[in-house]
Protein backbone atom coordinates (compact mmCIF):
# COMPACT_ATOMS: atom_id res chain seq x y z
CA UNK A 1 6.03 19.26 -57.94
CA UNK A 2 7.62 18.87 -61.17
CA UNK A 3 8.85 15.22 -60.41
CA UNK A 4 5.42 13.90 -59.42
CA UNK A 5 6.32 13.60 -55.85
CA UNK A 6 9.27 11.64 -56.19
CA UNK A 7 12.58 11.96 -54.51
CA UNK A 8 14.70 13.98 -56.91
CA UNK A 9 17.76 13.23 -55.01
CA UNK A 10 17.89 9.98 -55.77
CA UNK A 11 17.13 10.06 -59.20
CA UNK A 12 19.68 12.50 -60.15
CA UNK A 13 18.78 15.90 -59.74
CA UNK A 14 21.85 17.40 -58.49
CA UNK A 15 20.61 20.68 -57.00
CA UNK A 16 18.24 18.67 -54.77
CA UNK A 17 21.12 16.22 -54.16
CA UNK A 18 23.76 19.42 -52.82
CA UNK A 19 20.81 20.62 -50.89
CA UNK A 20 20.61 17.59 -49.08
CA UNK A 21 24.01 16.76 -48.53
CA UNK A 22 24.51 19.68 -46.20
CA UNK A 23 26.58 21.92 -48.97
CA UNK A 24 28.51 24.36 -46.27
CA UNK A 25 28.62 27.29 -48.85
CA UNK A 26 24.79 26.87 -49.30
CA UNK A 27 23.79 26.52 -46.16
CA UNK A 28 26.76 28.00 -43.43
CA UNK A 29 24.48 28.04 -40.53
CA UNK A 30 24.88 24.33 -40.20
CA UNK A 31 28.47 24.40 -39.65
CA UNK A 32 28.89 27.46 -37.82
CA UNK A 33 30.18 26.33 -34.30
CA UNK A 34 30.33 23.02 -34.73
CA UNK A 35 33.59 21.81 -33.23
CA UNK A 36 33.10 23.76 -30.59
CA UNK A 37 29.37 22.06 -29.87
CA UNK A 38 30.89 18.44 -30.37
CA UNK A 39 33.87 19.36 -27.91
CA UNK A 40 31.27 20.18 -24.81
CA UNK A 41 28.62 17.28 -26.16
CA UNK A 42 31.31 14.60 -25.99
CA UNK A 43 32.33 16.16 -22.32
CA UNK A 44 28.52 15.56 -21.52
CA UNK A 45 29.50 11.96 -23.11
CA UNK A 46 31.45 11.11 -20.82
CA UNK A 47 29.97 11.91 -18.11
CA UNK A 48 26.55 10.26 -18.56
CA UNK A 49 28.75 7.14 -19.61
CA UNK A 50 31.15 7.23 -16.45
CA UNK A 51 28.01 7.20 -14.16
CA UNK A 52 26.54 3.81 -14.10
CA UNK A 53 30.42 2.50 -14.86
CA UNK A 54 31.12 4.09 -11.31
CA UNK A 55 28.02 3.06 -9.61
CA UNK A 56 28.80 -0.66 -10.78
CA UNK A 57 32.28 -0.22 -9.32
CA UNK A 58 30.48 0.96 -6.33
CA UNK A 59 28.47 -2.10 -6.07
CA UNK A 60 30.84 -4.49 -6.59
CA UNK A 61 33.64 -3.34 -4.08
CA UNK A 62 30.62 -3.07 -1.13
CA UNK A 63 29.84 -6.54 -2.42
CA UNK A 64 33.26 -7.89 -1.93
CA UNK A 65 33.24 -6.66 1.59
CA UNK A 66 30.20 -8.19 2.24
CA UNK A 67 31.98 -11.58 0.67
CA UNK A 68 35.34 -10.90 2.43
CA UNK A 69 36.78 -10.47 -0.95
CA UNK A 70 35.20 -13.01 -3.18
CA UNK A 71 32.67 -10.39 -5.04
CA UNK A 72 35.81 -8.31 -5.91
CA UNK A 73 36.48 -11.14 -8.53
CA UNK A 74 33.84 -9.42 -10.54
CA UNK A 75 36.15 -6.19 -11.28
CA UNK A 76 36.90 -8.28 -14.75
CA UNK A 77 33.42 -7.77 -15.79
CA UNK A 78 34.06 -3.93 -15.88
CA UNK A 79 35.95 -2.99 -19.01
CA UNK A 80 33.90 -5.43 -21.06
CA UNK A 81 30.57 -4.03 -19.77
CA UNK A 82 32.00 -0.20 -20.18
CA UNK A 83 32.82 -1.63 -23.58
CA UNK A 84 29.41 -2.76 -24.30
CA UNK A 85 27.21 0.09 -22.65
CA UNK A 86 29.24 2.80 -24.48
CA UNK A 87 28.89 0.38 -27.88
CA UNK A 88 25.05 0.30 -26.92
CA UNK A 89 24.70 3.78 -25.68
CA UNK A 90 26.09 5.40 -28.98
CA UNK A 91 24.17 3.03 -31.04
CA UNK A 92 20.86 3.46 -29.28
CA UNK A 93 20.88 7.26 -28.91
CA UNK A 94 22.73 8.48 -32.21
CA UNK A 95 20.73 5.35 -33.99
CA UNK A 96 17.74 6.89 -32.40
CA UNK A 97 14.88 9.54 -33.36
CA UNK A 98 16.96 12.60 -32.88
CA UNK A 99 20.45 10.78 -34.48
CA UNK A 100 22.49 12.67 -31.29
CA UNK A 101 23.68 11.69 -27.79
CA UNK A 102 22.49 13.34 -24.74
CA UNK A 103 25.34 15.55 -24.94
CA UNK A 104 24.55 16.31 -29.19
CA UNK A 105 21.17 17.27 -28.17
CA UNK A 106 22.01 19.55 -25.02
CA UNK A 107 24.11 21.32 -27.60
CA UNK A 108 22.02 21.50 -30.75
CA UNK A 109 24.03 19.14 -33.03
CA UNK A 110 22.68 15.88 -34.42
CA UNK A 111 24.32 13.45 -37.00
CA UNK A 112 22.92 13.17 -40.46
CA UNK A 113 24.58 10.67 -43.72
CA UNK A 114 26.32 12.81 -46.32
CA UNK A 115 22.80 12.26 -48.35
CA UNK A 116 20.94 14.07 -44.94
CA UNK A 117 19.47 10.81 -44.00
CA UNK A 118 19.14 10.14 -39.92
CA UNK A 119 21.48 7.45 -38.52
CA UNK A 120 20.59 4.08 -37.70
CA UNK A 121 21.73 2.16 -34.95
CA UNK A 122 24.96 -0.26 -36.81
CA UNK A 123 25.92 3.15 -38.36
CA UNK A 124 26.40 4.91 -35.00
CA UNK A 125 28.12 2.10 -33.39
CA UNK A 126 30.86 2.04 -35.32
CA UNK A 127 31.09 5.79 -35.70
CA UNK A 128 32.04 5.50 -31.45
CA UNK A 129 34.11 2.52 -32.41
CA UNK A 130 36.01 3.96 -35.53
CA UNK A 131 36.21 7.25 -33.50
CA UNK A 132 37.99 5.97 -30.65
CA UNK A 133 40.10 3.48 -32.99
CA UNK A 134 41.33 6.69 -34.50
CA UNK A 135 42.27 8.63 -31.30
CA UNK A 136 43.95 5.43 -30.21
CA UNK A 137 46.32 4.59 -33.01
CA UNK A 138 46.78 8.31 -34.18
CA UNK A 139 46.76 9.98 -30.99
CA UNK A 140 44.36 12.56 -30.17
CA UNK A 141 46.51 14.99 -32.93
CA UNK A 142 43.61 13.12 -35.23
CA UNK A 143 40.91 15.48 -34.47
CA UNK A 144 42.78 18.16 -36.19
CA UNK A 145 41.79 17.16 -39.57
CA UNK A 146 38.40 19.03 -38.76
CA UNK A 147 40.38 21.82 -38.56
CA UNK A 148 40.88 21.77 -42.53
CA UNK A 149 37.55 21.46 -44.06
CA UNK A 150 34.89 22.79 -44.52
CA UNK A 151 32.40 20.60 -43.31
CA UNK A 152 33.80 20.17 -40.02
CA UNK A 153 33.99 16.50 -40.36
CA UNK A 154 36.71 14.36 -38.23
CA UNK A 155 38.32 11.43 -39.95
CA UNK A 156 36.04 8.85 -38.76
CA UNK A 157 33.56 11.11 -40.41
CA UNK A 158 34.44 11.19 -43.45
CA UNK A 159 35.05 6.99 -43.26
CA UNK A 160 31.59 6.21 -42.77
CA UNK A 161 30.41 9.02 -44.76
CA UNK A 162 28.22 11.25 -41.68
CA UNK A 163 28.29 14.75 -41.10
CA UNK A 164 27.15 16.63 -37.56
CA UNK A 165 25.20 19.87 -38.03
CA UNK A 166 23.45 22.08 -35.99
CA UNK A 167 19.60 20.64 -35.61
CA UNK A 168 18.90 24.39 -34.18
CA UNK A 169 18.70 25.73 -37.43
CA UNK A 170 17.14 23.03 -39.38
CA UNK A 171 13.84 25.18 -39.51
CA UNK A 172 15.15 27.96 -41.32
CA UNK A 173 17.34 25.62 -43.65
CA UNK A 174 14.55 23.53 -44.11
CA UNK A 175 13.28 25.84 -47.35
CA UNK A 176 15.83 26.27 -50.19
CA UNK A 177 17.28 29.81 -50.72
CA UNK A 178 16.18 31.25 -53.35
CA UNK A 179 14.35 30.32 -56.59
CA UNK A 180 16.19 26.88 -58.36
């Protein structure tokens, strides 16, 4: 190692730092199908979200018969607690050891920072939160900024500086092309 084992990329070596920020010329293979991928993961999303939101539901309109209509005073608690198990769910699973969501992993993405680090959980709450900020105010129309470069990123993305690859190619990425 010509920098005696330390991190180049942070000390200014800017062909280390490209290779590490995902450079989509460089490296194409981590783009390629991306939007696509992300479409079906956040599908999976939803689902694995909607399914203890629905058995809670469940619960507490069987409890209010039980009560004769007293437990169905808890149907407030349900948009908060969707709130906070989505809030949690992104934050523990994207935050996590593989930086993706059930649904990232079934479909071979993962999110990285823009300098290839893995996310942490604060960082992948608010990417859910600023993500569904932005479909809110700017309709779902949003998402077509991906559409227009070349990084696939969305606009809540590029705020918080993360970029979703493919983790299914990682291995063959992993070694730099060519001689630098």
């Amino acid at each position: 190692m010509a920098d005696g084992g330390f991190n180049t990329a942070q000390s200014g070596n800017s062909a280390e730092f490209q290779r590490r920020a995902s450079d989509p010329w460089m490296q194409p293979e981590l783009f390629r199908g991306v939007l696509a991928r992300r479409f079906f993961a956040f599908l999976i999303d939803l689902l694995v979200l909607s399914i203890p939101v629905i058995l809670g539901m469940i619960f507490i309109a069987i409890f209010g018969v039980i009560t004769l209509g007293l437990g169905w005073a808890l149907f407030w608690l349900v948009s908060p607690a969707s709130l906070i198990w989505a809030i949690v769910y992104y934050g523990v699973t994207l935050g996590g050891r593989h930086s993706a969501t059930i649904g990232m992993r079934a479909m071979g993405l993962e999110m990285r920072t823009w300098h290839g680090e893995p996310s942490y959980f604060v960082l992948a709450a608010m990417h859910a939160i600023l993500f569904w900020i932005s479909v809110s105010m700017f309709t779902p129309l949003i998402l077509l900024i991906s559409l227009f470069n070349n990084r696939r990123r969305m606009l809540h993305d590029m705020l918080l500086g993360t970029v979703i690859i493919n983790n299914s190619d990682l291995a063959t990425v992993a070694e730099p092309h060519g001689s630098y």
